[in-house]
N, C-alpha and C. Protein backbone atom coordinates (compact mmCIF):
# COMPACT_ATOMS: atom_id res chain seq x y z
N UNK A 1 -14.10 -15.45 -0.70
CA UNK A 1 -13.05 -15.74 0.25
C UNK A 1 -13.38 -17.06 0.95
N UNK A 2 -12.29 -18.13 0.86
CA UNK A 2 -12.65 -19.31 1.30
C UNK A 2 -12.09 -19.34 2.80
N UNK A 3 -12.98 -20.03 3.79
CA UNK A 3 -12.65 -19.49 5.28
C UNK A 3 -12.06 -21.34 5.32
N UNK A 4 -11.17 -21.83 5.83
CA UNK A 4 -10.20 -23.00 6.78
C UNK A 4 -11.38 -23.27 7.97
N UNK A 5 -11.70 -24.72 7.88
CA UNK A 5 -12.26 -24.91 9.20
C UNK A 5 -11.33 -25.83 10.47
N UNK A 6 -9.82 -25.48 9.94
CA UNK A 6 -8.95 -26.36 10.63
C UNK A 6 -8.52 -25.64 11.54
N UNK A 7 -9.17 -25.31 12.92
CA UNK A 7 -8.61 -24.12 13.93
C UNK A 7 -7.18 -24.77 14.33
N UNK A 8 -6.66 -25.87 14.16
CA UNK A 8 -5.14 -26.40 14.88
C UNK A 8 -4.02 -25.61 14.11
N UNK A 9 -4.33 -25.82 12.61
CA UNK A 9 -3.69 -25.48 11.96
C UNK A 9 -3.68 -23.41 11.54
N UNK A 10 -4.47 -22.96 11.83
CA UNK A 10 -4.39 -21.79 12.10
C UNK A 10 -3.44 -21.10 13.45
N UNK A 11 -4.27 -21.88 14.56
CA UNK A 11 -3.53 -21.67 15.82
C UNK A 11 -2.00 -21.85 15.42
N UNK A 12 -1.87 -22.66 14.84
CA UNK A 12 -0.23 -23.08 14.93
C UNK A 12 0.48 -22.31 14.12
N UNK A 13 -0.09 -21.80 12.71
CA UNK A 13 0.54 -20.93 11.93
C UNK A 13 0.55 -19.46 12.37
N UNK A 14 -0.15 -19.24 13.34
CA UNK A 14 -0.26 -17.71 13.71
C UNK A 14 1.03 -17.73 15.20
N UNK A 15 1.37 -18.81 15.85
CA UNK A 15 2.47 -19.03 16.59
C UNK A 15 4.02 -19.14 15.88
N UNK A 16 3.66 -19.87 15.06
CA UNK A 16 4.91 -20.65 14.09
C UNK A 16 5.25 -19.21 13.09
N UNK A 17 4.63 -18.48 12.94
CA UNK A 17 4.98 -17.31 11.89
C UNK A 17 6.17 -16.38 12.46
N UNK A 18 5.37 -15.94 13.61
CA UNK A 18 6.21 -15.14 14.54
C UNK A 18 7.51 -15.67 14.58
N UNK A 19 7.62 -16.73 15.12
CA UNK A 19 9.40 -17.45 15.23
C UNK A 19 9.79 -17.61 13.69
N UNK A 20 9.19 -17.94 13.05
CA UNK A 20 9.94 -18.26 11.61
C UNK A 20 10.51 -17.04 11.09
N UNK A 21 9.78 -15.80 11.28
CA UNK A 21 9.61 -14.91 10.59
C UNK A 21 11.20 -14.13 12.13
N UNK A 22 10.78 -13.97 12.92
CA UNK A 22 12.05 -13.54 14.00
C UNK A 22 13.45 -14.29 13.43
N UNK A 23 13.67 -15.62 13.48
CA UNK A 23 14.46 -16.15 12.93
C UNK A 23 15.15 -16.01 11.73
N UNK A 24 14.30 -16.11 10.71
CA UNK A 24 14.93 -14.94 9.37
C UNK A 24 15.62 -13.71 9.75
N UNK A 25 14.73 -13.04 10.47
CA UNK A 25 15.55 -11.15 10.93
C UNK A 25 16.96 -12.21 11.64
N UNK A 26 17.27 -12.72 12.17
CA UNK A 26 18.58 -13.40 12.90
C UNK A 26 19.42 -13.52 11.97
N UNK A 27 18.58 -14.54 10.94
CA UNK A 27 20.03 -14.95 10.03
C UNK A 27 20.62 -14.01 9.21
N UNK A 28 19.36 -13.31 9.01
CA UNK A 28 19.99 -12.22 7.22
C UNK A 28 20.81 -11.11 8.61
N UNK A 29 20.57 -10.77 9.72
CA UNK A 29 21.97 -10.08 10.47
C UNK A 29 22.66 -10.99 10.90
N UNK A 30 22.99 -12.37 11.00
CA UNK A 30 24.14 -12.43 11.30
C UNK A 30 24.90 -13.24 10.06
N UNK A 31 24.66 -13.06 9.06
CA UNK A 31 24.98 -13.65 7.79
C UNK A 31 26.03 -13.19 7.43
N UNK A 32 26.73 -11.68 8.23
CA UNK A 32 28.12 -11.23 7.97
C UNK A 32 29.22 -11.57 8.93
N UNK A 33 28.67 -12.28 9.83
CA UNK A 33 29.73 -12.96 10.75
C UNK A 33 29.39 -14.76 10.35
N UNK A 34 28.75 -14.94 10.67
CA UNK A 34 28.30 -16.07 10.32
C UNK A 34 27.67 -16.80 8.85
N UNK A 35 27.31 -18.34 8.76
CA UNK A 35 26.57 -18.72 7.40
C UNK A 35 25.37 -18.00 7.61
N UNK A 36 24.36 -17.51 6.49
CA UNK A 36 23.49 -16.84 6.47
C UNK A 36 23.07 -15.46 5.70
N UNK A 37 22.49 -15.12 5.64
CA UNK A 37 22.61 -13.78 4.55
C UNK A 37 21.26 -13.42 4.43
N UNK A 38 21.35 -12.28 3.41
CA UNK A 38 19.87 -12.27 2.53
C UNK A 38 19.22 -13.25 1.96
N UNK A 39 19.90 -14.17 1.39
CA UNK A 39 19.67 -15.52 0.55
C UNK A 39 18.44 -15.92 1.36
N UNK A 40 19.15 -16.64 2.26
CA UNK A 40 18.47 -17.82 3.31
C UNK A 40 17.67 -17.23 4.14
N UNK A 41 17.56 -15.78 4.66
CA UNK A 41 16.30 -14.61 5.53
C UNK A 41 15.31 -14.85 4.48
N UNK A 42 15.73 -14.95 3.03
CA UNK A 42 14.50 -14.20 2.20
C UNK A 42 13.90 -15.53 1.86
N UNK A 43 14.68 -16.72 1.64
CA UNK A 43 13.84 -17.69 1.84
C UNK A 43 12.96 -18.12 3.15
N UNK A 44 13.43 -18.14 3.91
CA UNK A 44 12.96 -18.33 5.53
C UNK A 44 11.48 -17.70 5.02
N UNK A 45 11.21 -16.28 4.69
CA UNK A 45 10.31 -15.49 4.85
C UNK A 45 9.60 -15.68 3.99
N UNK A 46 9.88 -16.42 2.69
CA UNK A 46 9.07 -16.62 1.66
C UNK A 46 8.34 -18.12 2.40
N UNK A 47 9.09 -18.72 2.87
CA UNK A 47 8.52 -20.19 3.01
C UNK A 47 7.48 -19.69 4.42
N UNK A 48 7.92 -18.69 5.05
CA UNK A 48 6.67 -18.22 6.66
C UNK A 48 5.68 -17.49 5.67
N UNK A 49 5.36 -17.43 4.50
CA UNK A 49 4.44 -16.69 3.76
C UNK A 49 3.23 -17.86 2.99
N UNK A 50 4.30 -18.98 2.51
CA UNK A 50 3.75 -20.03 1.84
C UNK A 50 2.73 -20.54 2.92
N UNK A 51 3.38 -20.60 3.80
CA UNK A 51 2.83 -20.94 5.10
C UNK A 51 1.41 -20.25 5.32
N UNK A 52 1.28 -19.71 5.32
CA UNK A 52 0.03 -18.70 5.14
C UNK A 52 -0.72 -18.95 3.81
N UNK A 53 -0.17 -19.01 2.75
CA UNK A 53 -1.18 -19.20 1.65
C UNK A 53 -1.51 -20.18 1.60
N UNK A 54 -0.57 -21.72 2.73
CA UNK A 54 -1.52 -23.08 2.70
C UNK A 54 -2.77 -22.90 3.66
N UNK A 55 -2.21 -22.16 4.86
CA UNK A 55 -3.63 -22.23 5.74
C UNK A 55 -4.90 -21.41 4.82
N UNK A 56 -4.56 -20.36 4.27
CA UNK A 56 -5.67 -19.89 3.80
C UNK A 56 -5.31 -19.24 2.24
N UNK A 57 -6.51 -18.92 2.18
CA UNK A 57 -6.36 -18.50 -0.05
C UNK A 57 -5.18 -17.42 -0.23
N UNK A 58 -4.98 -17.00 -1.52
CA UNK A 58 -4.58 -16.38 -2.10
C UNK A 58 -4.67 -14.49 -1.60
N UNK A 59 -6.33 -14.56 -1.63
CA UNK A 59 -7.09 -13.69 -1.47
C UNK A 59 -7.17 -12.91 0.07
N UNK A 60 -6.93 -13.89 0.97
CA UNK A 60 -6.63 -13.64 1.95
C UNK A 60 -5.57 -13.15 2.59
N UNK A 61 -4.28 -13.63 2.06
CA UNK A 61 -2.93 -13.64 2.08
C UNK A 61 -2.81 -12.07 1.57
N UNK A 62 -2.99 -12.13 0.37
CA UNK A 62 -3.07 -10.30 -0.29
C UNK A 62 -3.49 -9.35 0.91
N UNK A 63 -4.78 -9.88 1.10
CA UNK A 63 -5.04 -8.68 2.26
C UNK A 63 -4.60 -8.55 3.18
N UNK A 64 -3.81 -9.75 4.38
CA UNK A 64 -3.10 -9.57 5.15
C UNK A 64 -2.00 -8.36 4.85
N UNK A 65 -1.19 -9.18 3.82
CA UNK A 65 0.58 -8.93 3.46
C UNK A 65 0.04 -7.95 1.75
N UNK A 66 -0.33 -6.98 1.93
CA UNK A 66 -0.33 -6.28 0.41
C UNK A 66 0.77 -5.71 -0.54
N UNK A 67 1.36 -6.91 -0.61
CA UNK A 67 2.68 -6.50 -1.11
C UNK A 67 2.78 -6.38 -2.69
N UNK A 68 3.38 -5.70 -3.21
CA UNK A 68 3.61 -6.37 -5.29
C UNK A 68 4.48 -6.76 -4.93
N UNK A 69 5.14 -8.33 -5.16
CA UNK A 69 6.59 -8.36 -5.08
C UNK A 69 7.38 -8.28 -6.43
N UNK A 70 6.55 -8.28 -7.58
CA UNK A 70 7.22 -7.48 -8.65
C UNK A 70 8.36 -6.43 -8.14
N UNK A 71 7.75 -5.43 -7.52
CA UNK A 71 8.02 -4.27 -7.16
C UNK A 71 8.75 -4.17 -5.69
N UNK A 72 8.87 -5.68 -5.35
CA UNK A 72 9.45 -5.63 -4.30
C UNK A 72 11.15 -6.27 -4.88
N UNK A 73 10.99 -7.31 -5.86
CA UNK A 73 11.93 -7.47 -6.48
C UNK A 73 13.25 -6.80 -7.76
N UNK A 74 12.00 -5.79 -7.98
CA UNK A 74 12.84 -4.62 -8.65
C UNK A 74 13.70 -3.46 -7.37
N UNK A 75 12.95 -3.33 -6.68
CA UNK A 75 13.23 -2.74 -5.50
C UNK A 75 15.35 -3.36 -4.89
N UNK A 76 14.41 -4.72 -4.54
CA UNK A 76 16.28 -5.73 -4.17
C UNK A 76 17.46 -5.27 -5.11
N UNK A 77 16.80 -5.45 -6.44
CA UNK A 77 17.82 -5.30 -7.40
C UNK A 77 18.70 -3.82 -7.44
N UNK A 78 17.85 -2.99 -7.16
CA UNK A 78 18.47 -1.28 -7.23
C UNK A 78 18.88 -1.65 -5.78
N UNK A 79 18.52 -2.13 -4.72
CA UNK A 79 19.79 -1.93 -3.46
C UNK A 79 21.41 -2.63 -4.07
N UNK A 80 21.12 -3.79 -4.43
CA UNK A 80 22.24 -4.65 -5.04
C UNK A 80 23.24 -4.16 -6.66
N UNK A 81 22.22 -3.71 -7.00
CA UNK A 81 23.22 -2.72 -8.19
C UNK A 81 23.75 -1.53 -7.97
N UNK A 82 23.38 -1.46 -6.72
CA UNK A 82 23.77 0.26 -6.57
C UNK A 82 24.74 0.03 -5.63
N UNK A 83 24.94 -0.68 -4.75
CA UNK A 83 25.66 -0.59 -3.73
C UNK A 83 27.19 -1.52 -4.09
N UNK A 84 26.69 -2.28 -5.82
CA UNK A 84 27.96 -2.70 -6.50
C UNK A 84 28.47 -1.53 -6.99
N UNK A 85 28.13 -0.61 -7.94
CA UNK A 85 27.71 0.31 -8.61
C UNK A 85 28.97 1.27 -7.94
N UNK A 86 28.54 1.24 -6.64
CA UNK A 86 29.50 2.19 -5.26
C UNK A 86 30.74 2.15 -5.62
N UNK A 87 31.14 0.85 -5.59
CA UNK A 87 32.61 0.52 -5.87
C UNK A 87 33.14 1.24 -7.16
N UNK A 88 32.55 1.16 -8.54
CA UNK A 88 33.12 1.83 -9.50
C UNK A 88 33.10 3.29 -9.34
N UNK A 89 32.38 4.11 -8.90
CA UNK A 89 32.12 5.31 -8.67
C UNK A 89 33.66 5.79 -7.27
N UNK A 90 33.57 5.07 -6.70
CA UNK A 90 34.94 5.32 -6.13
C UNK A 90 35.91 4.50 -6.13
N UNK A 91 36.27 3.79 -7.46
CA UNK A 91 37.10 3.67 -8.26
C UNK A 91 37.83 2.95 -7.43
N UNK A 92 37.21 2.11 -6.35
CA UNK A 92 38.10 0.69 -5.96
C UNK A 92 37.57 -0.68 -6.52
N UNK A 93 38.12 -2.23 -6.38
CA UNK A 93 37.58 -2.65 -7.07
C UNK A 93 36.23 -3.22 -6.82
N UNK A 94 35.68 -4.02 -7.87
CA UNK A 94 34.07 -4.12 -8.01
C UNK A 94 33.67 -5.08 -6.51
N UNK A 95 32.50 -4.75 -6.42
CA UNK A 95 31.98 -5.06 -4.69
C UNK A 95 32.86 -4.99 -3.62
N UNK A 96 33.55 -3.92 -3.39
CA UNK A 96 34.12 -3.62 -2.71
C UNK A 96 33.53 -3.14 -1.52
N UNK A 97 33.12 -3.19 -0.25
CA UNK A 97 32.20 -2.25 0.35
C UNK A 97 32.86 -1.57 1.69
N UNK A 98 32.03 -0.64 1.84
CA UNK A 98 32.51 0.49 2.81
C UNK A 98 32.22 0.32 4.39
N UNK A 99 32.70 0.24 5.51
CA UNK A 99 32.40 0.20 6.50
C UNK A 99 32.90 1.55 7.60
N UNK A 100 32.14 1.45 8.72
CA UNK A 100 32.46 2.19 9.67
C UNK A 100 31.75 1.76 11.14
N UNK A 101 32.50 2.62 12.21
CA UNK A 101 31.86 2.54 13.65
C UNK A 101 31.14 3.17 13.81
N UNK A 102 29.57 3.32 14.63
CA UNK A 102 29.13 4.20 15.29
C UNK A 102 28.61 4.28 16.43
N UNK A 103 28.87 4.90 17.49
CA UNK A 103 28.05 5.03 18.98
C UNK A 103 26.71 5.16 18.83
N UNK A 104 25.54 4.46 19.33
CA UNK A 104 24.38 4.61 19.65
C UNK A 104 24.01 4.78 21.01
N UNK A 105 23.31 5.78 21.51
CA UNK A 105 23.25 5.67 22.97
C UNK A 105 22.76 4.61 23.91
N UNK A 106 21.99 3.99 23.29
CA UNK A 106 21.47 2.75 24.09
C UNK A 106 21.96 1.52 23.68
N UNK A 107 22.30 1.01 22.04
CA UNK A 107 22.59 0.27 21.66
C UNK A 107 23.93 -0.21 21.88
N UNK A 108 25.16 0.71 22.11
CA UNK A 108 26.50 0.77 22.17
C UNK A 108 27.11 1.13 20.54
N UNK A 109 28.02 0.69 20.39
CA UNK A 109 28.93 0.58 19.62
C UNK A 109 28.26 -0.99 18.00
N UNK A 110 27.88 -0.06 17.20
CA UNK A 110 27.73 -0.72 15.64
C UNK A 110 28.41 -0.12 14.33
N UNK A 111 28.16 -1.54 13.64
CA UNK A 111 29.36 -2.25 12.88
C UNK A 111 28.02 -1.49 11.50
N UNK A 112 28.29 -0.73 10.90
CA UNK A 112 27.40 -0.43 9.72
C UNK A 112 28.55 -0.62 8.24
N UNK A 113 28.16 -1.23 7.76
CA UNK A 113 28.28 -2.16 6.29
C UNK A 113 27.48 -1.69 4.92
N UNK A 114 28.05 -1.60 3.94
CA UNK A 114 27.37 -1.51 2.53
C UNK A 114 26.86 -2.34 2.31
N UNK A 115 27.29 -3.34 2.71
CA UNK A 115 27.18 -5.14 3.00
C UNK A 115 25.93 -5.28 2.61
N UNK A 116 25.85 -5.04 3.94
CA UNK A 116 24.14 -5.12 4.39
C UNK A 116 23.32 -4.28 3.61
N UNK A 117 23.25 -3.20 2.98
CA UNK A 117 22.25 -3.32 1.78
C UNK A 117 22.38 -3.80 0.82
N UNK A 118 23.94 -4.15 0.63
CA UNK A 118 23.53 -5.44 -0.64
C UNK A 118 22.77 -6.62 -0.07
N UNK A 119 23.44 -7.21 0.92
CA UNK A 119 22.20 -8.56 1.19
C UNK A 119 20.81 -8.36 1.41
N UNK A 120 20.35 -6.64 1.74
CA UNK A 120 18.85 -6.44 1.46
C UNK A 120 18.43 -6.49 0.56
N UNK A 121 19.09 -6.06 -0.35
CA UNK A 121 19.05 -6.48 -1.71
C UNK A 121 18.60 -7.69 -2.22
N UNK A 122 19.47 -8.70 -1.53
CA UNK A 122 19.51 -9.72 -2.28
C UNK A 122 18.41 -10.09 -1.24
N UNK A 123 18.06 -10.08 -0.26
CA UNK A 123 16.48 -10.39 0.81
C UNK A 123 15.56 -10.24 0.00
N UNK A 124 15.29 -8.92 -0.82
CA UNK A 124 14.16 -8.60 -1.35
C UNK A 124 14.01 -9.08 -2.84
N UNK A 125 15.07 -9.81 -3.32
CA UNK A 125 14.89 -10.39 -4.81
C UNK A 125 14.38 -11.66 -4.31
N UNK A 126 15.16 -12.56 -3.34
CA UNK A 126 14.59 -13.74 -2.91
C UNK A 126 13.30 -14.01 -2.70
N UNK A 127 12.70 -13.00 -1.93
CA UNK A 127 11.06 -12.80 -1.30
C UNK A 127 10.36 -12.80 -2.29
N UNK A 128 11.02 -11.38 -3.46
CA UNK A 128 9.77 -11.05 -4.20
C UNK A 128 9.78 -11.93 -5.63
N UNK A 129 10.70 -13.00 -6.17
CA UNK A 129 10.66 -13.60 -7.07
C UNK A 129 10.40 -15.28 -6.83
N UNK A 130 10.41 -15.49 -5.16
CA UNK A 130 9.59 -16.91 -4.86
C UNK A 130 8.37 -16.24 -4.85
N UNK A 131 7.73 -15.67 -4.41
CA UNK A 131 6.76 -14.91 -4.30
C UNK A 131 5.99 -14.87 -5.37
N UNK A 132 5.82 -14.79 -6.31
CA UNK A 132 5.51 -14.35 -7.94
C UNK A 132 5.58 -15.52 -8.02
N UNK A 133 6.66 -16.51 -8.54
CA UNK A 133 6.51 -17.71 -8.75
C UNK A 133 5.17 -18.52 -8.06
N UNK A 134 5.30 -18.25 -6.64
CA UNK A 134 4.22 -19.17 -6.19
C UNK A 134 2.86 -18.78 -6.26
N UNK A 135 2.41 -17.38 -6.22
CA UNK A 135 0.96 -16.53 -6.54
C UNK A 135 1.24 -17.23 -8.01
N UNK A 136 2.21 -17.03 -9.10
CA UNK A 136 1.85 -17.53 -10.79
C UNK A 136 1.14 -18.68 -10.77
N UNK A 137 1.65 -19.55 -10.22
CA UNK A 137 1.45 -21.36 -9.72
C UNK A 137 -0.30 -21.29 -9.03
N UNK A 138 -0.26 -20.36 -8.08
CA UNK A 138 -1.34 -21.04 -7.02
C UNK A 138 -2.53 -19.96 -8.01
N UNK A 139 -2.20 -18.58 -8.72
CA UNK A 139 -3.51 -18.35 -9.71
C UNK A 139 -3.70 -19.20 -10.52
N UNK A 140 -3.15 -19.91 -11.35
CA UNK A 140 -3.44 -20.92 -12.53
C UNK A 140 -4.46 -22.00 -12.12
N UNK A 141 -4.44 -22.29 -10.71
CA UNK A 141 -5.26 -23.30 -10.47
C UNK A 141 -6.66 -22.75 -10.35
């Protein structure tokens, strides 16, 4: 395990993560009113990750974040095929999605969407196939 003797650049990535990483949760929810989505959360979060594998190794990164994103990207795909999938099964047309209201006691009044597990969907293909790409890239070396 190779240890960084650049404390600025640590300090700053352990500040800078938090907001990068908050900021993603912003966009991929407001990506149904606004520009934004799963797309651009799951990049956000892949690039607050890269971020981490520049300050420190590979090896390190794993142990932080122990993720497969193989398995995180097969994962996206069954939210996103299934929640297309929905539509044929009740026989309206394709990506069609379902909404409703619900009271929360503290929260008030939310807007729940099929939507939104398709764009988790599509969050978790983004993450877990930059992801792979860049562990493929940064093992070879």
């Amino acid at each position: 395990m190779r240890k960084t003797n650049n404390l600025i650049l640590e300090t700053a990535v352990k500040v800078l993560l938090f907001f990068i990483a908050l900021y993603s949760v912003y966009i991929f929810t407001a990506g149904h009113y606004y520009p934004g989505g799963g797309f651009i959360g799951g990049l956000m979060t892949a690039g607050a990750i890269v971020l981490l594998l520049i300050t420190y190794d590979i090896q390190t990164v794993a142990k932080i974040l122990p993720v497969n994103y193989r398995i995180l990207t097969a994962i996206g795909l069954l939210f996103a095929i299934g929640t297309s999938a929905g539509s044929l099964i009740f026989d309206v047309p394709f990506l069609t999605h379902a909404f409703g209201d619900v009271y929360l006691p503290l929260l008030g009044k939310l807007s729940l969407h099929t939507a939104t597990l398709f764009d988790l969907g599509v969050y978790f293909v983004v993450v877990g196939v930059t992801m792979t790409i860049i562990q493929t890239i940064g093992e070879d070396e």
